[in-house]
Each structure stands twice: as structure tokens, then as C-alpha cells.
PDB file of N, CA and C in Angstrom:
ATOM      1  N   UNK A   1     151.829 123.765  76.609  1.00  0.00           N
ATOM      2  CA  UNK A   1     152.962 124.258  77.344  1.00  0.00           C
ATOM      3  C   UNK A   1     152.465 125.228  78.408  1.00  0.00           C
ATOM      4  N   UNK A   2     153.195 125.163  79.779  1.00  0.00           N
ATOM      5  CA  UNK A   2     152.643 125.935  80.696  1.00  0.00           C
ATOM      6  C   UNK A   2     153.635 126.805  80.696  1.00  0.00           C
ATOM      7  N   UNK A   3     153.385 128.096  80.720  1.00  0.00           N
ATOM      8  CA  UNK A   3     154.319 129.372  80.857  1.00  0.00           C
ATOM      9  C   UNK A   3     154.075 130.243  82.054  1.00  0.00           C
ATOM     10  N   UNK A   4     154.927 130.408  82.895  1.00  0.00           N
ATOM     11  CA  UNK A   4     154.445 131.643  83.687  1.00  0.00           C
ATOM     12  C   UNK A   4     155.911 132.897  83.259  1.00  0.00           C
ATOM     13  N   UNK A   5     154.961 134.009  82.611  1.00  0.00           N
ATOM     14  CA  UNK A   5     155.980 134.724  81.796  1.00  0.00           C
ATOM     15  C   UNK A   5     157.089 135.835  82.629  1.00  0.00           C
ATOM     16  N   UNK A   6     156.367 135.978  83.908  1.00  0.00           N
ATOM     17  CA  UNK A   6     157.553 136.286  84.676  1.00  0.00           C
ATOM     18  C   UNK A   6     157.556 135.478  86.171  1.00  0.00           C
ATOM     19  N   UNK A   7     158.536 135.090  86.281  1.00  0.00           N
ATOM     20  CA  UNK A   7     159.071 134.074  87.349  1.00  0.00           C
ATOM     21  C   UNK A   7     159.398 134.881  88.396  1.00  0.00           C
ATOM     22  N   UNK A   8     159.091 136.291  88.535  1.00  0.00           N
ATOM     23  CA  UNK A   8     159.240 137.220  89.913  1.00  0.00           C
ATOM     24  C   UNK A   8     158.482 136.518  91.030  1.00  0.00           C
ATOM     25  N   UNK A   9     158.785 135.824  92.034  1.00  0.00           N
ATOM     26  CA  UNK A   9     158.227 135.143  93.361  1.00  0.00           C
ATOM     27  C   UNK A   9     157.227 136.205  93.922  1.00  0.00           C
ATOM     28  N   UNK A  10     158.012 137.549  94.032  1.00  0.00           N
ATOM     29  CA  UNK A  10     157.615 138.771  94.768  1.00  0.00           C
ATOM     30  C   UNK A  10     156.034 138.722  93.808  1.00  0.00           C
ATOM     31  N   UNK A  11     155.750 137.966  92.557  1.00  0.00           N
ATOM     32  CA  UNK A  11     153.974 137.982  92.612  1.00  0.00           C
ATOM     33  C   UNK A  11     153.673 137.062  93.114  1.00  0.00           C
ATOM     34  N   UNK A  12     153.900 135.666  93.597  1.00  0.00           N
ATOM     35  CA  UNK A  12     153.522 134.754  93.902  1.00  0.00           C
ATOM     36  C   UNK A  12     152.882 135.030  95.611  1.00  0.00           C
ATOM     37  N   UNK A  13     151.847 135.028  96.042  1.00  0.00           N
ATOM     38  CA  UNK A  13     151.976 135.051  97.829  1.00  0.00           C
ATOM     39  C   UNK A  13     150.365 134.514  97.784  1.00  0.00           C
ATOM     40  N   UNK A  14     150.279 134.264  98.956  1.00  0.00           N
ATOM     41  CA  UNK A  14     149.140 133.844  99.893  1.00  0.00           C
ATOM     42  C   UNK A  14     148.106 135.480 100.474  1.00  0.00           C
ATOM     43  N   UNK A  15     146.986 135.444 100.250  1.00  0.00           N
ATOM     44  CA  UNK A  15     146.303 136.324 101.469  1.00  0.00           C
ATOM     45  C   UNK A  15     145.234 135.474 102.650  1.00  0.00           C
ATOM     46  N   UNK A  16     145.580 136.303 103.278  1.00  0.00           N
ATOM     47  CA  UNK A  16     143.973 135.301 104.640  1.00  0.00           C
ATOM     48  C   UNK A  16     143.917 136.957 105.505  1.00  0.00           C
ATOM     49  N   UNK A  17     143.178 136.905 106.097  1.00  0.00           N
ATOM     50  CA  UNK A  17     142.344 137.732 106.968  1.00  0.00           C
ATOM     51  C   UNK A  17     143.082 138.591 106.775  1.00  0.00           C
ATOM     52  N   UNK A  18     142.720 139.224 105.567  1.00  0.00           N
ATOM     53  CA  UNK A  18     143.355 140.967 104.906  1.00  0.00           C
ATOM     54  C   UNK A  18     144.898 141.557 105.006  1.00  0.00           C
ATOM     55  N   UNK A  19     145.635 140.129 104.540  1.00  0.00           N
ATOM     56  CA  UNK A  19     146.894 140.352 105.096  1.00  0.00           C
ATOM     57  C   UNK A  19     147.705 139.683 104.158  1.00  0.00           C
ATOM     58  N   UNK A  20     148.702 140.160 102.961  1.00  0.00           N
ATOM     59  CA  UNK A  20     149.769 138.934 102.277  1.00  0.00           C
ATOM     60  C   UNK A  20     150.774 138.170 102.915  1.00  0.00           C
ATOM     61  N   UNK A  21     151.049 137.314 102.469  1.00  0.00           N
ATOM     62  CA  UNK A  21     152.324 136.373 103.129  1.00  0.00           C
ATOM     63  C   UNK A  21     152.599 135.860 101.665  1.00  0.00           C
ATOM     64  N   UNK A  22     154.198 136.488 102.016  1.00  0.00           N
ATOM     65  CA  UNK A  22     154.710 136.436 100.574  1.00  0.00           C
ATOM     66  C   UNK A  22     155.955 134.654 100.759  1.00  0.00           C
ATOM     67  N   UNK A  23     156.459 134.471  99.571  1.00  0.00           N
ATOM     68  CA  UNK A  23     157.271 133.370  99.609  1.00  0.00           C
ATOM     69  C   UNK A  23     158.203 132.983 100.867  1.00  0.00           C
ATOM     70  N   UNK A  24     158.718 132.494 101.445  1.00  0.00           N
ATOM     71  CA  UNK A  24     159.434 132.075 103.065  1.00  0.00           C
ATOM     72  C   UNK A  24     160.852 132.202 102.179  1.00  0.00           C
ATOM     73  N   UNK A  25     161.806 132.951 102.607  1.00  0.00           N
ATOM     74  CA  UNK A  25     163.567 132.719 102.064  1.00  0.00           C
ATOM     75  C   UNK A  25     164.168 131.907 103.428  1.00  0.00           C
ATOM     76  N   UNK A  26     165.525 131.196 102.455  1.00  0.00           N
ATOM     77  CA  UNK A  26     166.196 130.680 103.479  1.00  0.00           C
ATOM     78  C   UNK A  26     166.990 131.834 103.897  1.00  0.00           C
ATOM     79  N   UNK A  27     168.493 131.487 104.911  1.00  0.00           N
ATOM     80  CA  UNK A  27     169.584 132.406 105.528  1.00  0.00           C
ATOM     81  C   UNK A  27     170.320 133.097 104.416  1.00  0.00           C
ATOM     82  N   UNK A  28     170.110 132.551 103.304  1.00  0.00           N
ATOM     83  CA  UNK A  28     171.078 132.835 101.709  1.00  0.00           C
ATOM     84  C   UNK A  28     170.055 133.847 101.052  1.00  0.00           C
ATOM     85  N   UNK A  29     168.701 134.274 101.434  1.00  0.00           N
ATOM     86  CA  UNK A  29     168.021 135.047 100.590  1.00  0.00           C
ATOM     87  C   UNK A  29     167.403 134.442  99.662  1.00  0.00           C
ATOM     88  N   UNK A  30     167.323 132.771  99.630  1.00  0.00           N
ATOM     89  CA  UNK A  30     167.190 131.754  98.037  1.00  0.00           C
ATOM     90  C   UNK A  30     165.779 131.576  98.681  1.00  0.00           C
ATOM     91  N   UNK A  31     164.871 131.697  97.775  1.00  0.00           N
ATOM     92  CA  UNK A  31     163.679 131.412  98.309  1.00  0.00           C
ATOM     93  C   UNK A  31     162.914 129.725  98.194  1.00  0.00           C
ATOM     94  N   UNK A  32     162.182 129.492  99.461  1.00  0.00           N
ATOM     95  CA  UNK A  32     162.351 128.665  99.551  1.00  0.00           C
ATOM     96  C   UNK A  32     161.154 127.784  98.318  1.00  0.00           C
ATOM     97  N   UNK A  33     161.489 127.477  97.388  1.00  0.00           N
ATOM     98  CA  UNK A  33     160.744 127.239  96.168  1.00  0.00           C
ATOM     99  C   UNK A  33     161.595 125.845  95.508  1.00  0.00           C
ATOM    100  N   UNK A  34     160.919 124.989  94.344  1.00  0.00           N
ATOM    101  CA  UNK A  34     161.863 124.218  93.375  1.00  0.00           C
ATOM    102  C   UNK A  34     162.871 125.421  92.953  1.00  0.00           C
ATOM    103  N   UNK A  35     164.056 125.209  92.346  1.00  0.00           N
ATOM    104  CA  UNK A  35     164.873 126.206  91.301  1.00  0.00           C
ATOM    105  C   UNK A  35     164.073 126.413  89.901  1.00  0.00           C
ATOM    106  N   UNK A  36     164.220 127.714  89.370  1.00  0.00           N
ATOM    107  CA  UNK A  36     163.682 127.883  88.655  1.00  0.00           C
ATOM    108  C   UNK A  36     164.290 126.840  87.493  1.00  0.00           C
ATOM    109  N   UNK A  37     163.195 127.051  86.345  1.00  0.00           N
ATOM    110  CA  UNK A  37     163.670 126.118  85.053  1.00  0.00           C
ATOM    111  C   UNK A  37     163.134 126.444  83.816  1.00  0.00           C
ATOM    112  N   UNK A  38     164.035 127.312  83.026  1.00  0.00           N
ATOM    113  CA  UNK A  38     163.622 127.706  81.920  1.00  0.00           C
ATOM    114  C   UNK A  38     164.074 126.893  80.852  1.00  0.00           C
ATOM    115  N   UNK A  39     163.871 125.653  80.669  1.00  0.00           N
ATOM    116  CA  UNK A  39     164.042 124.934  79.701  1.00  0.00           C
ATOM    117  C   UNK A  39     163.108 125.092  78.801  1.00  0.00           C
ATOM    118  N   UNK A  40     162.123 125.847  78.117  1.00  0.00           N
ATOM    119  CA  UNK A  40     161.903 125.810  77.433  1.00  0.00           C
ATOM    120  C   UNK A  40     162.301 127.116  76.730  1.00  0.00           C
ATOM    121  N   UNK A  41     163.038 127.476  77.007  1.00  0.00           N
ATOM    122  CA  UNK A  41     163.736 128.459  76.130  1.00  0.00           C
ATOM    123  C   UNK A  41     163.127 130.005  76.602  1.00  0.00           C
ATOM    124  N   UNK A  42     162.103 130.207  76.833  1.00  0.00           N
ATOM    125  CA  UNK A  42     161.686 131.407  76.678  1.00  0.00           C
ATOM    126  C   UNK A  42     161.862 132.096  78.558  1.00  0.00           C
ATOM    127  N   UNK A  43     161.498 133.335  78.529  1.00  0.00           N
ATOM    128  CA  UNK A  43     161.335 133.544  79.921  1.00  0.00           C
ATOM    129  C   UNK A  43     160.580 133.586  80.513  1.00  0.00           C
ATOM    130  N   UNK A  44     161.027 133.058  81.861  1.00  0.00           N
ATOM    131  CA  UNK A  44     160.038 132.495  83.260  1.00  0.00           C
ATOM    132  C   UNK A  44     159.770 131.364  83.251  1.00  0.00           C
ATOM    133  N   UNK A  45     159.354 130.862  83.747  1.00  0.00           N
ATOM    134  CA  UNK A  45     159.495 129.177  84.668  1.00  0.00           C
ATOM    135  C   UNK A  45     158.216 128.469  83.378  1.00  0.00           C
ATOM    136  N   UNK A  46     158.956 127.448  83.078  1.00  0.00           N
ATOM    137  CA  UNK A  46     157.733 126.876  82.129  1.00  0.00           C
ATOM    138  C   UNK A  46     157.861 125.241  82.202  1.00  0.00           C
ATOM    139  N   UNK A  47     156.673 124.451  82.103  1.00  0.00           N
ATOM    140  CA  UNK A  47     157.140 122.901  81.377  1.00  0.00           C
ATOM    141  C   UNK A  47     155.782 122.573  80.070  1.00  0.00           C
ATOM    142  N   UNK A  48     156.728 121.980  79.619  1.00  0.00           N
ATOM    143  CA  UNK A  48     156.189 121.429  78.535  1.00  0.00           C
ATOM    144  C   UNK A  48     155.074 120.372  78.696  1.00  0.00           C
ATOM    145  N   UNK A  49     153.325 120.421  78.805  1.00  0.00           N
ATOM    146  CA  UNK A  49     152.813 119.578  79.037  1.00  0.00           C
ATOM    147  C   UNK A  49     151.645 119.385  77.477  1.00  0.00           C
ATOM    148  N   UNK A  50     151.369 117.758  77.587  1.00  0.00           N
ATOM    149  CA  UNK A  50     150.607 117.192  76.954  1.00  0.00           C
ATOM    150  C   UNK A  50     149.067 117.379  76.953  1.00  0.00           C
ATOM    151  N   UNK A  51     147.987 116.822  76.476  1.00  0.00           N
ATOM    152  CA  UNK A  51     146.853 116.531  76.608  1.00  0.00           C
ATOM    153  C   UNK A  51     146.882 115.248  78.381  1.00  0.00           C
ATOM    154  N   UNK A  52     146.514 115.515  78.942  1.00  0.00           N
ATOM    155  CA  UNK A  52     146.436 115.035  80.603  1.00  0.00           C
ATOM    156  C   UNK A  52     147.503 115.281  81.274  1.00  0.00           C
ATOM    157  N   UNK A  53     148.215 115.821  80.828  1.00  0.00           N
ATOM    158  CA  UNK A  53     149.647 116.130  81.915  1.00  0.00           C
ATOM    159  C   UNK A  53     149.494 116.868  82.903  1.00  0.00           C
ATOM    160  N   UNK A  54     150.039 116.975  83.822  1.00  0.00           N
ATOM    161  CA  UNK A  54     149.749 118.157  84.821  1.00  0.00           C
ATOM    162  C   UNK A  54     151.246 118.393  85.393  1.00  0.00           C
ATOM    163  N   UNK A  55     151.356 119.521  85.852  1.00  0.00           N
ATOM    164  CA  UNK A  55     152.894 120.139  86.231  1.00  0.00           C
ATOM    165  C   UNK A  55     152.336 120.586  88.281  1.00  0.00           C
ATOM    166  N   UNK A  56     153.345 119.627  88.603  1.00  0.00           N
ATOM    167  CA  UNK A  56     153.518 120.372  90.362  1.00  0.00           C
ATOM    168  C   UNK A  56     154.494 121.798  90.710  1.00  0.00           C
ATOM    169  N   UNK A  57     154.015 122.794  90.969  1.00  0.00           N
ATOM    170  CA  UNK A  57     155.375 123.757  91.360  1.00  0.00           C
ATOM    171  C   UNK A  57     154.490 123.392  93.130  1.00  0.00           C
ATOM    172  N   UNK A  58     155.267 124.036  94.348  1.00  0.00           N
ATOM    173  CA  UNK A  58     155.266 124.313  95.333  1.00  0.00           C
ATOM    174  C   UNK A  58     156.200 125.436  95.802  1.00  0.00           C
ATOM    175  N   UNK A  59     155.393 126.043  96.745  1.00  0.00           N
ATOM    176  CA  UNK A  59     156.449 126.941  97.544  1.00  0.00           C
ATOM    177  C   UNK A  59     155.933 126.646  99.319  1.00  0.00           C
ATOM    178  N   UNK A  60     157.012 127.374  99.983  1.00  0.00           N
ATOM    179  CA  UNK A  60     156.917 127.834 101.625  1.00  0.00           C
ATOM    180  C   UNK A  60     156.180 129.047 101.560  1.00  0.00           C
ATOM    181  N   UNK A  61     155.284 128.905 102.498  1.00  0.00           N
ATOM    182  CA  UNK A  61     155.242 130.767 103.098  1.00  0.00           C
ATOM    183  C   UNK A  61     154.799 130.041 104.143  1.00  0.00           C
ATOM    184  N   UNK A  62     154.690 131.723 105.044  1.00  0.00           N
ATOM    185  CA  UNK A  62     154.560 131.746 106.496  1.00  0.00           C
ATOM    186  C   UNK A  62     152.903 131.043 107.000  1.00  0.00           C
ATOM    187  N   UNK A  63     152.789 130.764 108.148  1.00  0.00           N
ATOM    188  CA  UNK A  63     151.539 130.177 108.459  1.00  0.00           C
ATOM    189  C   UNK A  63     150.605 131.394 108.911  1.00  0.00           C
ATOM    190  N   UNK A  64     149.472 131.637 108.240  1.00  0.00           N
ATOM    191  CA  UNK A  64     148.678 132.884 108.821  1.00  0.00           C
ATOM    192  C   UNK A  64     148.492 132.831 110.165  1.00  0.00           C
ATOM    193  N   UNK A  65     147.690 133.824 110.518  1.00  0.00           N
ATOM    194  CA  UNK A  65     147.004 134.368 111.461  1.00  0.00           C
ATOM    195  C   UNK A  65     146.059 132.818 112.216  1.00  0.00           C
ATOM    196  N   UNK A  66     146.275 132.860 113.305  1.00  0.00           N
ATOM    197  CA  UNK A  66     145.688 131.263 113.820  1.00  0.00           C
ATOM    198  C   UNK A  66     144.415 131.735 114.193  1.00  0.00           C
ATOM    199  N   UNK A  67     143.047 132.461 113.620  1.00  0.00           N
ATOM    200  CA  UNK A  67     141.905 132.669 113.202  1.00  0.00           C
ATOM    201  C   UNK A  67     141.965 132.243 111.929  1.00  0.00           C
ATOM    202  N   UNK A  68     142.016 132.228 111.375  1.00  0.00           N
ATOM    203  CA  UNK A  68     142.330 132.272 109.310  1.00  0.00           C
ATOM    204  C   UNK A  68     142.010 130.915 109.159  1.00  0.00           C
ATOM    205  N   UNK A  69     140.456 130.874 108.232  1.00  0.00           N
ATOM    206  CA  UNK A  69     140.116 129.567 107.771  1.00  0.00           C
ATOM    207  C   UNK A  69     140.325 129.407 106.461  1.00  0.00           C
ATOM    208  N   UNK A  70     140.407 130.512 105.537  1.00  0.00           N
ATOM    209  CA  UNK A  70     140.023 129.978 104.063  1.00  0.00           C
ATOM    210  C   UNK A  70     141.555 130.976 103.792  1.00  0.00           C
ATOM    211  N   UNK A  71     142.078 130.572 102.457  1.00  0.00           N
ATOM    212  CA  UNK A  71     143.311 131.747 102.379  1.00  0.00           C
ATOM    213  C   UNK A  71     142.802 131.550 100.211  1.00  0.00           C
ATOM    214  N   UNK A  72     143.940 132.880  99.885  1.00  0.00           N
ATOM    215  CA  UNK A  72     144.180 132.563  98.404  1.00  0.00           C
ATOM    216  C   UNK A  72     145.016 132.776  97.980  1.00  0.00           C
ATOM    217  N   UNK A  73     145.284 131.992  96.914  1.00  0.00           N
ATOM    218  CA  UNK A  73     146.837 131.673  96.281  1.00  0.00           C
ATOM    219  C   UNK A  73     146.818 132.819  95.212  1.00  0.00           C
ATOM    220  N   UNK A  74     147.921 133.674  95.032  1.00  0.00           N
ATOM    221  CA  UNK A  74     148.210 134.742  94.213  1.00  0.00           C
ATOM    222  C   UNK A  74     149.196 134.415  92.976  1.00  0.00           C
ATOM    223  N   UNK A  75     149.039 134.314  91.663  1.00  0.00           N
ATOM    224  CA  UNK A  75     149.915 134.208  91.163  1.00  0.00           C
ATOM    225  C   UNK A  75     149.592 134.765  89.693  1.00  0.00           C
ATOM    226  N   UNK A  76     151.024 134.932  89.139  1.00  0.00           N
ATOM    227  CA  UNK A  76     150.821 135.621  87.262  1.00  0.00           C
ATOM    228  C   UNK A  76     150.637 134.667  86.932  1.00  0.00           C
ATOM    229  N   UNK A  77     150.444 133.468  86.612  1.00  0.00           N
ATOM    230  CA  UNK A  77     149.755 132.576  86.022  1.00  0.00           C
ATOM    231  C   UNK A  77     148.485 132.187  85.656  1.00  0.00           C
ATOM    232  N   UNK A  78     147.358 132.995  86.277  1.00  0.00           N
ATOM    233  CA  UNK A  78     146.353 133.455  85.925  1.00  0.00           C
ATOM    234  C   UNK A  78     145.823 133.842  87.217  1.00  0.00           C
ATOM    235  N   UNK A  79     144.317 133.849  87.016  1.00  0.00           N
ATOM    236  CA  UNK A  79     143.198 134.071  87.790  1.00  0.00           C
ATOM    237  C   UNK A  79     143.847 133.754  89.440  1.00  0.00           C
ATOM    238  N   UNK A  80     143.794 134.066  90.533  1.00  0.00           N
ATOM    239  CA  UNK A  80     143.288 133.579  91.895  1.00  0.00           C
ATOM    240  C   UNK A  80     142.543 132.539  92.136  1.00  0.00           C
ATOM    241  N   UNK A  81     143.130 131.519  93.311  1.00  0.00           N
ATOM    242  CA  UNK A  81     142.802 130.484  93.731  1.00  0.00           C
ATOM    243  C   UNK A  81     141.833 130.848  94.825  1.00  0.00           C
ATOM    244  N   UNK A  82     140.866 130.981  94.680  1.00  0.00           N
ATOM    245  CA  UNK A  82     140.214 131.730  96.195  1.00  0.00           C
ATOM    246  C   UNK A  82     139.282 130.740  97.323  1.00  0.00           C
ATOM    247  N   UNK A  83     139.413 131.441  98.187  1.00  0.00           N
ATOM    248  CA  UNK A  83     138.682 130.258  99.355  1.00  0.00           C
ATOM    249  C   UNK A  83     139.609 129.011  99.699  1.00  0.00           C
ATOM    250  N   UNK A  84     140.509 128.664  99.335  1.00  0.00           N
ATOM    251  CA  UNK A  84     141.691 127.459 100.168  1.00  0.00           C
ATOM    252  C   UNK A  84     140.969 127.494 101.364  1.00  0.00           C
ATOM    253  N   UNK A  85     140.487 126.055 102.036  1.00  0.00           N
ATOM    254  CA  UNK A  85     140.433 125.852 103.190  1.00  0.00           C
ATOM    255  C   UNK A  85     141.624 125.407 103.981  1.00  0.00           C
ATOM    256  N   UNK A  86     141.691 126.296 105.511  1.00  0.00           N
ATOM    257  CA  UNK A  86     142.844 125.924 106.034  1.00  0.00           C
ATOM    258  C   UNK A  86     142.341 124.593 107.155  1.00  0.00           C
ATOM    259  N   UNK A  87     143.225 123.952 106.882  1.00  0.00           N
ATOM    260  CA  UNK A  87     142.982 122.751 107.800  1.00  0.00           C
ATOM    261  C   UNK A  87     144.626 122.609 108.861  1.00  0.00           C
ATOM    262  N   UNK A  88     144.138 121.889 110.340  1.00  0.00           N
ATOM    263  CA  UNK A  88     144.951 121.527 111.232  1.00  0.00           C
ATOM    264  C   UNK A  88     145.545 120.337 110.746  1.00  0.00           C
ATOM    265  N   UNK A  89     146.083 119.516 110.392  1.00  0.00           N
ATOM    266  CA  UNK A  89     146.514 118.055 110.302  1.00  0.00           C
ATOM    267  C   UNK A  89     147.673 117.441 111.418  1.00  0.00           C
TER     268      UNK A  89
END
């Protein structure tokens, strides 16, 4: 089971060239994320996974600094994602 035990967004953000960029909200203040889903009973955003399962969340944030090659993903779910390469597509 994947748990993230508090579902506060305000930990979730991006850094790149010494700078956070936190979650993107729409005009309503709703941030722009899936809705949360506490179906598994307990609190903060969780799903129930197997032996090979894997769970997608996504969010918006803002686009860094247009120097900014590598960024990292911040979250209570554990450790830092560090070094993300930023690519043009």
C-alpha cells in the first residue's frame, strides 16, 4: 500500500536554480492536481498496490527559470527526486 500520510500539496513542489515552484491553482484556488482519494481509509492520499503495481499521481507547476536544466521533485513521500533533466519537446 502506498501512503502519503499528509496530503498537504504546500509539501509537494519542484526546485531548479535555487528557487521553489510550488503546485499551479486554478481561478477556484483547487489545485491543479488528480482529487484527492482517501479510499483507503486512513489519512492522506493513498492506493492500494500489489507486488508490480505501480500508482501515477501528477501535478502542474510553473515552468522554471529558462536557464534551468536539471530540477527536483519535493515530496512527503519520501526521499527527493534529484537531477530531473529539463528537456524542450
Amino acid at each position: 500500500m502506498f501512503i502519503v500520510p499528509d496530503s498537504s500539496y504546500e509539501k509537494v513542489y519542484v526546485t531548479a536554480t535555487s528557487k521553489k515552484y510550488f503546485i499551479l491553482k486554478d481561478s477556484e484556488g483547487a489545485y491543479l492536481t488528480p482529487a484527492a482519494d482517501y479510499a483507503c481509509g486512513l489519512p492522506g492520499v493513498c492506493a492500494r498496490l500489489g507486488p508490480g503495481d505501480s500508482y501515477t499521481w501528477w501535478a502542474k507547476f510553473p515552468a522554471p527559470a529558462a536557464d534551468a536544466k536539471k530540477l527536483n521533485l519535493i515530496t512527503p513521500a519520501g526521499p527527493p527526486f534529484e537531477d530531473i533533466p529539463i528537456t524542450d519537446k
